[in-house]
PDB file of N, CA and C in Angstrom:
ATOM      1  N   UNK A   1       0.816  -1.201   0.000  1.00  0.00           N
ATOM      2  CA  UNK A   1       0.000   0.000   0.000  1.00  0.00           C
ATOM      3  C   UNK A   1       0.863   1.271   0.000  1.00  0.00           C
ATOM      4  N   UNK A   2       0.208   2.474  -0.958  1.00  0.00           N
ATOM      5  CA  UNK A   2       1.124   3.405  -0.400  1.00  0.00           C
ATOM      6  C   UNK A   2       1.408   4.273   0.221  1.00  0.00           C
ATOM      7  N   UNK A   3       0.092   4.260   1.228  1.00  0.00           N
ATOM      8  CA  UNK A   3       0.754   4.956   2.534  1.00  0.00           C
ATOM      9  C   UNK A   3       1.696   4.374   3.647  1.00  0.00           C
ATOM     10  N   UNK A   4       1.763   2.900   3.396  1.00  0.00           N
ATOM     11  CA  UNK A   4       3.211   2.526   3.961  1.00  0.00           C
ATOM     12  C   UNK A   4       4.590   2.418   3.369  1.00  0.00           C
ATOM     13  N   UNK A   5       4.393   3.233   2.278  1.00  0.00           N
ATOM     14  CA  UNK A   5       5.875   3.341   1.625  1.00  0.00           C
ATOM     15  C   UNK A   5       6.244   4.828   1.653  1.00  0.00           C
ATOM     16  N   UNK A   6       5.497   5.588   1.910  1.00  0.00           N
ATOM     17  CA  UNK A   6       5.862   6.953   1.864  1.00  0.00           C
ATOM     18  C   UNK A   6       6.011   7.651   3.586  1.00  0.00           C
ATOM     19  N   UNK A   7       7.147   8.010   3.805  1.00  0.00           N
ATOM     20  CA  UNK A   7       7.221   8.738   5.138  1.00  0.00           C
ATOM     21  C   UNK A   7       6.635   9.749   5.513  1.00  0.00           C
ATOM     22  N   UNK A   8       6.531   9.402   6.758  1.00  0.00           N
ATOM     23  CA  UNK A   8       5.583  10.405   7.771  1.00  0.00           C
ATOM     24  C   UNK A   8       5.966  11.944   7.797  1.00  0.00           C
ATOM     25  N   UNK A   9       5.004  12.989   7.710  1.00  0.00           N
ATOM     26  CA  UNK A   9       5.703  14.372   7.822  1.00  0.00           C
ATOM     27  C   UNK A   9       4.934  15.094   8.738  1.00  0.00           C
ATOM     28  N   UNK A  10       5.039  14.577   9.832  1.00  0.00           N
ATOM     29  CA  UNK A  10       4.141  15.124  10.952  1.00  0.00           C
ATOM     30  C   UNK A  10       2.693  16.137  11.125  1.00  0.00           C
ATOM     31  N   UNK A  11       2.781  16.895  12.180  1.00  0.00           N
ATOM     32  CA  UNK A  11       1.560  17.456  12.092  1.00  0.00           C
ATOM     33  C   UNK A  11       1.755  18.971  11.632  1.00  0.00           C
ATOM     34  N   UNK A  12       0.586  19.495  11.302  1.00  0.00           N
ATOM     35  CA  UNK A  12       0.645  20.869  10.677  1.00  0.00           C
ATOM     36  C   UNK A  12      -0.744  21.327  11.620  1.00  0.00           C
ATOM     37  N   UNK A  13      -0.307  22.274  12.341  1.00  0.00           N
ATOM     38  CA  UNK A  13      -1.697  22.506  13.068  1.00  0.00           C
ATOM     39  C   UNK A  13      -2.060  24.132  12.379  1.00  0.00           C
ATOM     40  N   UNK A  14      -3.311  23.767  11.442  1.00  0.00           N
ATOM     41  CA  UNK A  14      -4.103  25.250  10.648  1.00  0.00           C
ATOM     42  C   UNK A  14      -4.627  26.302  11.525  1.00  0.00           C
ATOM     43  N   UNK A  15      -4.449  25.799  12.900  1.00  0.00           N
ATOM     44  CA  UNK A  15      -4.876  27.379  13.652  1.00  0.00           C
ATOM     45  C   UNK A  15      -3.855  27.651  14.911  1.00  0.00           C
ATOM     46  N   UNK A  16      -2.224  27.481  14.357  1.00  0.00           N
ATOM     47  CA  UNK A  16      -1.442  28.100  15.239  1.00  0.00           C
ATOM     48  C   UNK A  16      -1.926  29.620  14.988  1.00  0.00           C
ATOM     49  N   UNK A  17      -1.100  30.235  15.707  1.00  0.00           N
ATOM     50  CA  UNK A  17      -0.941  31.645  15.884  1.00  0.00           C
ATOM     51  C   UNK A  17       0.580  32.049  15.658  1.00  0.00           C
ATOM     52  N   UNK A  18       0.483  32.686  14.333  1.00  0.00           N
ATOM     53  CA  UNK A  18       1.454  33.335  14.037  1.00  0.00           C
ATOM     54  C   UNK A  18       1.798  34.969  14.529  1.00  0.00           C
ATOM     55  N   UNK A  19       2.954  35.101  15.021  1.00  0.00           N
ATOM     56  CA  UNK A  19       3.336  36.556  15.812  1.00  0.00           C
ATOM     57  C   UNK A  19       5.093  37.113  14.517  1.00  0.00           C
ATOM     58  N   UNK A  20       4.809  38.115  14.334  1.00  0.00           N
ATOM     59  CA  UNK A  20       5.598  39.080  14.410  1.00  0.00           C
ATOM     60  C   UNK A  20       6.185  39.695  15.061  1.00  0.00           C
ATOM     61  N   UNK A  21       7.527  38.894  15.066  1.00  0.00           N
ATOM     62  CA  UNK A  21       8.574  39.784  16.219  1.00  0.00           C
ATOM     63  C   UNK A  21       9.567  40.982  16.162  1.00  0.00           C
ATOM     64  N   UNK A  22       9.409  42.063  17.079  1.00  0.00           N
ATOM     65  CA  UNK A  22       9.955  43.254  16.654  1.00  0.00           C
ATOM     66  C   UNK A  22      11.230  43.179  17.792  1.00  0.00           C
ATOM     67  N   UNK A  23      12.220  43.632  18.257  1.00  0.00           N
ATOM     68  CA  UNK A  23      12.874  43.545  19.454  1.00  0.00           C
ATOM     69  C   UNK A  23      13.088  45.285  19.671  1.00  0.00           C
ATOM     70  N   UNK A  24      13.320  45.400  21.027  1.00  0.00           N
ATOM     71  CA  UNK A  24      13.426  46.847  21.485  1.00  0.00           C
ATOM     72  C   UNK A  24      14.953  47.672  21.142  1.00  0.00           C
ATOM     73  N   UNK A  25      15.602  47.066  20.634  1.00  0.00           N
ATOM     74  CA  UNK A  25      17.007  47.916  20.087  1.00  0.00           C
ATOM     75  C   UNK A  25      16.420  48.238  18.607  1.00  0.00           C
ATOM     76  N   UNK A  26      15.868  47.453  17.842  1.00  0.00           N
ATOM     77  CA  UNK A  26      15.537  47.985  16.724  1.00  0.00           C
ATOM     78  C   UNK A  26      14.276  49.255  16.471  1.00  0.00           C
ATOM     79  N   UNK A  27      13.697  49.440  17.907  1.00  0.00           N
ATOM     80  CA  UNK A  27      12.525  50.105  17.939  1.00  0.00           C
ATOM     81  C   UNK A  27      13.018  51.739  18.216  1.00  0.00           C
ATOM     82  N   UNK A  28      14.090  51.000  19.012  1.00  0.00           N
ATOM     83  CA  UNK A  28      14.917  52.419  19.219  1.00  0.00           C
ATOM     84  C   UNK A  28      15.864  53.328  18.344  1.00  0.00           C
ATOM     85  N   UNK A  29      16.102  52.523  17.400  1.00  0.00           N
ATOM     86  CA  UNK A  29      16.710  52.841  16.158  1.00  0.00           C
ATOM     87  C   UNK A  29      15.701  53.270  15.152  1.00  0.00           C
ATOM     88  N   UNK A  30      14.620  52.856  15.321  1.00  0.00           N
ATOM     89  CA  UNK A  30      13.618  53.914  13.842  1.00  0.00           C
ATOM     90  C   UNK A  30      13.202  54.645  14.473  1.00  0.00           C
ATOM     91  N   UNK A  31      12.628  55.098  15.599  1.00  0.00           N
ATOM     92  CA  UNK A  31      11.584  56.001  15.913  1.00  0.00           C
ATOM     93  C   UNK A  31      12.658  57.127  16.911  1.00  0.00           C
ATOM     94  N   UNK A  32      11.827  58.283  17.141  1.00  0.00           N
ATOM     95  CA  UNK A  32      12.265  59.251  17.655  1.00  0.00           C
ATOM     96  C   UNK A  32      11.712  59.236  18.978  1.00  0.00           C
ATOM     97  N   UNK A  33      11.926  60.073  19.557  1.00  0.00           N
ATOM     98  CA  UNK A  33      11.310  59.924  21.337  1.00  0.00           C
ATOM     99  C   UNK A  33       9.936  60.662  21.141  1.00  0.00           C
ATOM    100  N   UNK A  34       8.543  59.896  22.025  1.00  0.00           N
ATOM    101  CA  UNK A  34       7.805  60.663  22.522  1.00  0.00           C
ATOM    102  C   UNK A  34       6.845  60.470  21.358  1.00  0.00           C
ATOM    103  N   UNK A  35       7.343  59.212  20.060  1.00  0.00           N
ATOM    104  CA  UNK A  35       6.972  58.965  18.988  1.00  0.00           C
ATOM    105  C   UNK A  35       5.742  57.819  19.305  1.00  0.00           C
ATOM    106  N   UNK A  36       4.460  57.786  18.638  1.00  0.00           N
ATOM    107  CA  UNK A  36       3.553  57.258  18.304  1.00  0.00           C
ATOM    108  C   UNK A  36       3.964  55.868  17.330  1.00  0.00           C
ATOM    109  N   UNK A  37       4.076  54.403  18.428  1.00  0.00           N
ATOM    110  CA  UNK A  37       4.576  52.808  17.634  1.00  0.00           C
ATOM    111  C   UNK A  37       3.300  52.539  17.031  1.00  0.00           C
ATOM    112  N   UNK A  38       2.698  52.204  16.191  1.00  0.00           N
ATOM    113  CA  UNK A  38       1.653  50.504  15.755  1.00  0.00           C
ATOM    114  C   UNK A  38       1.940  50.139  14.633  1.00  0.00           C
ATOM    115  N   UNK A  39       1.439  48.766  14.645  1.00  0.00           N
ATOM    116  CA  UNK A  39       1.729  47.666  13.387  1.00  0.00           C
ATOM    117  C   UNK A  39       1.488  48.270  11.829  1.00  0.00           C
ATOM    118  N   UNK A  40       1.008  49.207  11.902  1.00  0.00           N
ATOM    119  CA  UNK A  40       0.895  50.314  10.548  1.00  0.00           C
ATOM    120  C   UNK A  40       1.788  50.563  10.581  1.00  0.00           C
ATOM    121  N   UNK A  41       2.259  51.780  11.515  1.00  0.00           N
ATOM    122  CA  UNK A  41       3.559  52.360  11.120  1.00  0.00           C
ATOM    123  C   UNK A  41       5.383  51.842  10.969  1.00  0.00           C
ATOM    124  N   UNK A  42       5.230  50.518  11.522  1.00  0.00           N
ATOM    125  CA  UNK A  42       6.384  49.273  11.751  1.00  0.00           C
ATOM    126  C   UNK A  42       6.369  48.970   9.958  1.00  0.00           C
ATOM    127  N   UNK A  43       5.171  48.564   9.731  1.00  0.00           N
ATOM    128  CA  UNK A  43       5.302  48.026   8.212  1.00  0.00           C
ATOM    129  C   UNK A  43       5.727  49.206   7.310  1.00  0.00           C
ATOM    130  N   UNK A  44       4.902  50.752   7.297  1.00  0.00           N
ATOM    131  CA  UNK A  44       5.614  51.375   6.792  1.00  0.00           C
ATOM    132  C   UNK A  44       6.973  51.995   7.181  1.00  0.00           C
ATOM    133  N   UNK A  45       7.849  51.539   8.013  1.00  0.00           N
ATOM    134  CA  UNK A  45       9.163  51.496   7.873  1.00  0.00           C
ATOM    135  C   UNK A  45       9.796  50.020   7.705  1.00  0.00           C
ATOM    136  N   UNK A  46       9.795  49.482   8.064  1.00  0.00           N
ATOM    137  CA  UNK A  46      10.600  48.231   7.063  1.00  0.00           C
ATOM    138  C   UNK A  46      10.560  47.575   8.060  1.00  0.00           C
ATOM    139  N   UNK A  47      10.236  47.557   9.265  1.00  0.00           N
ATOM    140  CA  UNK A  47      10.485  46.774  10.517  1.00  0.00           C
ATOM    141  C   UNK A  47       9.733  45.373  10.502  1.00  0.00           C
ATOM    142  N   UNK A  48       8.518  45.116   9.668  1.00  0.00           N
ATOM    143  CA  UNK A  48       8.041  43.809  10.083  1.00  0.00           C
ATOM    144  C   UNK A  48       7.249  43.890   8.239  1.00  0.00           C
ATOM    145  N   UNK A  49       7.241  42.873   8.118  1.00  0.00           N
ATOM    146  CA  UNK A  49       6.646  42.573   6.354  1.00  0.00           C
ATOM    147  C   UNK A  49       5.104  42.629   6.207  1.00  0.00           C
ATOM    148  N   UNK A  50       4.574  41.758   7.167  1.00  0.00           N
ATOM    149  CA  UNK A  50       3.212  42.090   7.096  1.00  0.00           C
ATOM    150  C   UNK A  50       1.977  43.038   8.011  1.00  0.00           C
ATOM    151  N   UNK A  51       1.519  43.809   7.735  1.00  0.00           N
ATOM    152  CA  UNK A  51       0.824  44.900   8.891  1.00  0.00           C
ATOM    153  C   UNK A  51      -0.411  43.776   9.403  1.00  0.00           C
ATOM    154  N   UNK A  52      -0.929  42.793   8.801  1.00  0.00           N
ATOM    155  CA  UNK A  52      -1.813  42.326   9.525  1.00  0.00           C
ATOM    156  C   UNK A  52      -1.509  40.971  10.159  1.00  0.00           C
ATOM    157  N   UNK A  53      -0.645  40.466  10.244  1.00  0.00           N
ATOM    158  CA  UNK A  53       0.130  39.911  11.861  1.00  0.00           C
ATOM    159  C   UNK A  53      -0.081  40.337  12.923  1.00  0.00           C
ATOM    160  N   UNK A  54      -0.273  39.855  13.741  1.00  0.00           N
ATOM    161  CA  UNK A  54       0.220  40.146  15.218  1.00  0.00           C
ATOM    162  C   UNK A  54       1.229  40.591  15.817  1.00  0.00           C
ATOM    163  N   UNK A  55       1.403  41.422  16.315  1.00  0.00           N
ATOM    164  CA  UNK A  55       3.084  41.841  16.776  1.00  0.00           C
ATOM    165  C   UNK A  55       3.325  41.621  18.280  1.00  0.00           C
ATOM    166  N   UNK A  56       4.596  41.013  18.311  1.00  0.00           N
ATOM    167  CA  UNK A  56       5.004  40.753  19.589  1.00  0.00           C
ATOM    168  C   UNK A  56       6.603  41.370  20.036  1.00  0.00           C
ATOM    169  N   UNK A  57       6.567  41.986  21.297  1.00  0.00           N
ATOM    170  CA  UNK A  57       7.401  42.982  21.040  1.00  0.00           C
ATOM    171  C   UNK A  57       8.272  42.290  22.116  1.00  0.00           C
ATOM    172  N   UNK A  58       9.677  42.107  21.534  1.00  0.00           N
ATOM    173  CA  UNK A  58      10.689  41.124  22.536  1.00  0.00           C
ATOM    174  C   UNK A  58      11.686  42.299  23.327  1.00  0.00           C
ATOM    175  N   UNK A  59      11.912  41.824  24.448  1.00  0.00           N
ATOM    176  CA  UNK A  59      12.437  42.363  25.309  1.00  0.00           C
ATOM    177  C   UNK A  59      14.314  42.432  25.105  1.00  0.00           C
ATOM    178  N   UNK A  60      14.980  42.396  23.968  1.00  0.00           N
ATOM    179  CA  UNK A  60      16.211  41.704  23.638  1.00  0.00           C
ATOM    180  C   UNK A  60      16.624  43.175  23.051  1.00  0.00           C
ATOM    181  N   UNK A  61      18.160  43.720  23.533  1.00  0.00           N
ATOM    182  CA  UNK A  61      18.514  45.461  23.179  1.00  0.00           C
ATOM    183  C   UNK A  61      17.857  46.217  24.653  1.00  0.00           C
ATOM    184  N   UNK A  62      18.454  47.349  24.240  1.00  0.00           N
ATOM    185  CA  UNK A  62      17.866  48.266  25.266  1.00  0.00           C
ATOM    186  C   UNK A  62      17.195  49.384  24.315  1.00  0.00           C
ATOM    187  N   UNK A  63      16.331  49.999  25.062  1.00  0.00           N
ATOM    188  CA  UNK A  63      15.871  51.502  24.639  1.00  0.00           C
ATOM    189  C   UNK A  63      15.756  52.499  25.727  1.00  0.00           C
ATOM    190  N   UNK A  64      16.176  53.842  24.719  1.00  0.00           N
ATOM    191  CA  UNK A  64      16.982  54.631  25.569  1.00  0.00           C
ATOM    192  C   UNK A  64      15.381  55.823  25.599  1.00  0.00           C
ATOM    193  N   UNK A  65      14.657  55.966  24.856  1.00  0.00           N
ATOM    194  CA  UNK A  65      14.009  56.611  24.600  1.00  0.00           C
ATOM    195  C   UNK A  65      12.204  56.157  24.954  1.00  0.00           C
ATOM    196  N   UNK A  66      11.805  56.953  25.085  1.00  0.00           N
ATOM    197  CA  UNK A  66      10.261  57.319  25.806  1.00  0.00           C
ATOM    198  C   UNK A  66       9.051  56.822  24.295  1.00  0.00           C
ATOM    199  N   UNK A  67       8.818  56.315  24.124  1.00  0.00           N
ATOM    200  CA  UNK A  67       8.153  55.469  23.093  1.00  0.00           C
ATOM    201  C   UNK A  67       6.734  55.227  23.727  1.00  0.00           C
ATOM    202  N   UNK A  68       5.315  55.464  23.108  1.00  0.00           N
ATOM    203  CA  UNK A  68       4.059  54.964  22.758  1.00  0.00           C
ATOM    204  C   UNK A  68       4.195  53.747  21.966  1.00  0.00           C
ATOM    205  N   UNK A  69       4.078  52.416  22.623  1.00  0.00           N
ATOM    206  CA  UNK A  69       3.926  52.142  21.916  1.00  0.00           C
ATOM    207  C   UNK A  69       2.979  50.485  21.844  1.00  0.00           C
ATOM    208  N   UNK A  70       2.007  50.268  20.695  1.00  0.00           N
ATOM    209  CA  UNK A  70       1.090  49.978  20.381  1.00  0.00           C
ATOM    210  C   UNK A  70       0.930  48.208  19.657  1.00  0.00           C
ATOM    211  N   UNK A  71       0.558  47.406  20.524  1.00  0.00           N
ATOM    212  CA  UNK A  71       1.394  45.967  20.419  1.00  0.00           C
ATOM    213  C   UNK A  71       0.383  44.828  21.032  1.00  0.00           C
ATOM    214  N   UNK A  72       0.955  43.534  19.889  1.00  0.00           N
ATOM    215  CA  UNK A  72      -0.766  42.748  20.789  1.00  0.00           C
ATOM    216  C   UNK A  72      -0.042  41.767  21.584  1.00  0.00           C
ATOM    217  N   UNK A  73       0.976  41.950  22.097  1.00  0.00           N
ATOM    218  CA  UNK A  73       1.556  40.951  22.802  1.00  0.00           C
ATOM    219  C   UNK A  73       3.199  41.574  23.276  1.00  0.00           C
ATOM    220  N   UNK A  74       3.291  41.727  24.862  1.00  0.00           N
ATOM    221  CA  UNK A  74       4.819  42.709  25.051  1.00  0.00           C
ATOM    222  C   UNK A  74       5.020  41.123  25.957  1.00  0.00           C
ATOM    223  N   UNK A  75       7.039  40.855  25.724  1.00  0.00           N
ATOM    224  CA  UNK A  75       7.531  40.042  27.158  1.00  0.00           C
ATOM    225  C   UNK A  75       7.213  40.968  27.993  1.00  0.00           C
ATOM    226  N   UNK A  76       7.460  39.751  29.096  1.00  0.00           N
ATOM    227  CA  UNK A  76       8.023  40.753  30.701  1.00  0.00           C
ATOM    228  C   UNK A  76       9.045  41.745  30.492  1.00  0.00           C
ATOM    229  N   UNK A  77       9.714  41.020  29.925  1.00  0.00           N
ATOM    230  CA  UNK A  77      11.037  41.997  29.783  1.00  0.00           C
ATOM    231  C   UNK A  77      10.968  43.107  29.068  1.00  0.00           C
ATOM    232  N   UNK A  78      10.095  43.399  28.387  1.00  0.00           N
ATOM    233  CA  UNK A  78      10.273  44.424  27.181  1.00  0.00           C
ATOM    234  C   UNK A  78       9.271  45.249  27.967  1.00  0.00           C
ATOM    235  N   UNK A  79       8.117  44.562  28.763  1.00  0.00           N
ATOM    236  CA  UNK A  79       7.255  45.780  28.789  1.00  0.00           C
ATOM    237  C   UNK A  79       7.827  47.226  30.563  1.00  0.00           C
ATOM    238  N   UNK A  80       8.439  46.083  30.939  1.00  0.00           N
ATOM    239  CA  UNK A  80       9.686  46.977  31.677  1.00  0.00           C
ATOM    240  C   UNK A  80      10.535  47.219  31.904  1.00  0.00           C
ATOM    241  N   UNK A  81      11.379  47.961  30.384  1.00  0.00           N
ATOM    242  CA  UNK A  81      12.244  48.091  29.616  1.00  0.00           C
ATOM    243  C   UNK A  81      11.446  49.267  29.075  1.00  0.00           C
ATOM    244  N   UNK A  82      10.579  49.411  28.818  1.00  0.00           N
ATOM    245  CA  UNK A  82       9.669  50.146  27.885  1.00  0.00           C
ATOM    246  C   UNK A  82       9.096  51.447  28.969  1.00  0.00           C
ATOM    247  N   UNK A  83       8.410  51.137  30.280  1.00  0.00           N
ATOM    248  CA  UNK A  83       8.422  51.648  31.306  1.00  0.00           C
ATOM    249  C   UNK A  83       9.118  52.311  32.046  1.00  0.00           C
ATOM    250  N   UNK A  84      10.753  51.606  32.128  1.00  0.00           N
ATOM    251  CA  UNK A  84      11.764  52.037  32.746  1.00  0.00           C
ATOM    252  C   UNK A  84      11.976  53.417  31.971  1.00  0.00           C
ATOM    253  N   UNK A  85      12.294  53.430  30.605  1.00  0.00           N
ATOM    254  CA  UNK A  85      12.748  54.552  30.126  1.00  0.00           C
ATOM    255  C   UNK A  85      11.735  55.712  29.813  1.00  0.00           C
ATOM    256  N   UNK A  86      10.222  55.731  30.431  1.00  0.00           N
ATOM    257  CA  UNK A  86       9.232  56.434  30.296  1.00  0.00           C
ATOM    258  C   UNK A  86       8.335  56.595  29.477  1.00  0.00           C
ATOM    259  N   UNK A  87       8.215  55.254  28.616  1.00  0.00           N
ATOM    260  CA  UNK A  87       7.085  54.987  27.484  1.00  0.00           C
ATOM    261  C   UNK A  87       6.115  54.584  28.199  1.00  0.00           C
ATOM    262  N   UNK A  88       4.983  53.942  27.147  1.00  0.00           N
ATOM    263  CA  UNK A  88       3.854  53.414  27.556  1.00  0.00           C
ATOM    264  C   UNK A  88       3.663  52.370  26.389  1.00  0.00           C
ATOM    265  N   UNK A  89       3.444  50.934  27.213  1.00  0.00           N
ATOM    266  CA  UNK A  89       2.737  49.843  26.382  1.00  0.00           C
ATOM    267  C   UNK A  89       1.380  49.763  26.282  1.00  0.00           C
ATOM    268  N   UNK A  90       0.916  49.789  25.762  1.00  0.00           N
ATOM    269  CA  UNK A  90      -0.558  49.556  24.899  1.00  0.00           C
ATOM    270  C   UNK A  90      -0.421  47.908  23.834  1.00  0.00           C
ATOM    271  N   UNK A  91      -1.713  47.257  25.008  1.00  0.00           N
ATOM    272  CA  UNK A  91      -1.840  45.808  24.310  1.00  0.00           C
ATOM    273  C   UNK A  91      -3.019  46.022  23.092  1.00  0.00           C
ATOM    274  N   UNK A  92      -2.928  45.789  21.650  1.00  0.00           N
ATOM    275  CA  UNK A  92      -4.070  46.056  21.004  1.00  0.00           C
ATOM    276  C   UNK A  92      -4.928  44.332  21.091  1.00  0.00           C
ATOM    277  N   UNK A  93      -6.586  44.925  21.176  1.00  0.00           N
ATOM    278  CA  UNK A  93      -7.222  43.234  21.665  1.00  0.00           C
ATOM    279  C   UNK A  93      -7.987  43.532  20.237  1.00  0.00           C
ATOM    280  N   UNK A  94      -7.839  41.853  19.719  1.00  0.00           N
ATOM    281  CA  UNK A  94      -9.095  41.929  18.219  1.00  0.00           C
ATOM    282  C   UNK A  94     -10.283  41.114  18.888  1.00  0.00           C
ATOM    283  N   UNK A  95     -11.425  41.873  18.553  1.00  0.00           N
ATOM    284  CA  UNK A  95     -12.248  41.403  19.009  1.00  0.00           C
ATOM    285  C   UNK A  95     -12.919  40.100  18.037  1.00  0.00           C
ATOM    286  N   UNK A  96     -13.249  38.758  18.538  1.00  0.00           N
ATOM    287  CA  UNK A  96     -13.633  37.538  17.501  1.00  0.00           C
ATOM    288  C   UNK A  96     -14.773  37.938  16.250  1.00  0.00           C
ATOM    289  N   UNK A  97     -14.915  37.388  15.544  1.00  0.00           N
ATOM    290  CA  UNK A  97     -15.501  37.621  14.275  1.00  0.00           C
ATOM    291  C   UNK A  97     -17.214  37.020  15.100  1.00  0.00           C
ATOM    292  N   UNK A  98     -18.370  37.864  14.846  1.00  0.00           N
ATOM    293  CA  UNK A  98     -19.802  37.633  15.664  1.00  0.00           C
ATOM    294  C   UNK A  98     -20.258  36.701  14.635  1.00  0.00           C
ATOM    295  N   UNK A  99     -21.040  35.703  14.731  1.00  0.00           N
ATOM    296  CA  UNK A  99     -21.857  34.876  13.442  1.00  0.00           C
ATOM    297  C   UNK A  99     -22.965  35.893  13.462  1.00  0.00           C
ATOM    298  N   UNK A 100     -23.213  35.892  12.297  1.00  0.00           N
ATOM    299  CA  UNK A 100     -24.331  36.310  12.246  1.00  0.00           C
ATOM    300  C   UNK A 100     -25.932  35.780  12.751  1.00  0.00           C
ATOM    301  N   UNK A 101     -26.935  36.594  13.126  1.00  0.00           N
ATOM    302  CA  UNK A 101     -28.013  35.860  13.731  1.00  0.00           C
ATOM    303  C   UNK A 101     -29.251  35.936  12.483  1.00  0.00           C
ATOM    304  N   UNK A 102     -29.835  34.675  12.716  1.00  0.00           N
ATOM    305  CA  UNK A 102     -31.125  34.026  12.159  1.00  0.00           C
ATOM    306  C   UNK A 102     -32.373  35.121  12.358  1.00  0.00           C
ATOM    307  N   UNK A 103     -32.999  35.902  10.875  1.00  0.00           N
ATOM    308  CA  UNK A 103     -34.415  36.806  11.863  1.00  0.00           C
ATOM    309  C   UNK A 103     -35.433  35.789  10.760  1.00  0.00           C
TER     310      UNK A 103
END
């Protein structure tokens, strides 16, 4: 038979969750202080490829600068890192898709 001649290629699970990772040395390198972050404005600078990903903002680098900034998922580490130097994290929440109702 030939599903016993052909090898196994494990599982593929269709509803992981894919994240976009940004790290905080690179955040500190595009933006200016006191500057307005979200997944719009990351894509229009070159920082992440797709704007409708999820972004997850890693705690890895330092930042020296006071940053807004706008993210659906911060580490521990990043989000006080982000604090320390006088920004503000903002988690963005998507709200689930409603079914529609029967009239």
């Amino acid at each position: 038979p030939l599903h016993r001649r052909l090898p196994k290629r494990g599982f593929t699970n269709n509803f992981k969750k894919e994240w976009t990772e940004v790290s905080l040395s690179s955040l500190d390198k595009s933006f200016n202080a006191d500057e307005e972050v979200t997944p719009e404005l990351l894509h229009e600078r070159g920082l992440i490829k797709k704007a409708k990903r999820d972004v997850v903002v890693l705690g890895t680098g330092e930042i020296s600068k006071a940053l807004r900034i706008s993210a659906h998922r911060f580490t521990k580490s990043a989000r006080e890192k982000i604090e320390r130097a006088g920004g503000a994290a903002t988690v963005i929440t998507r709200e689930p898709p409603v079914a529609p109702t029967e009239q």
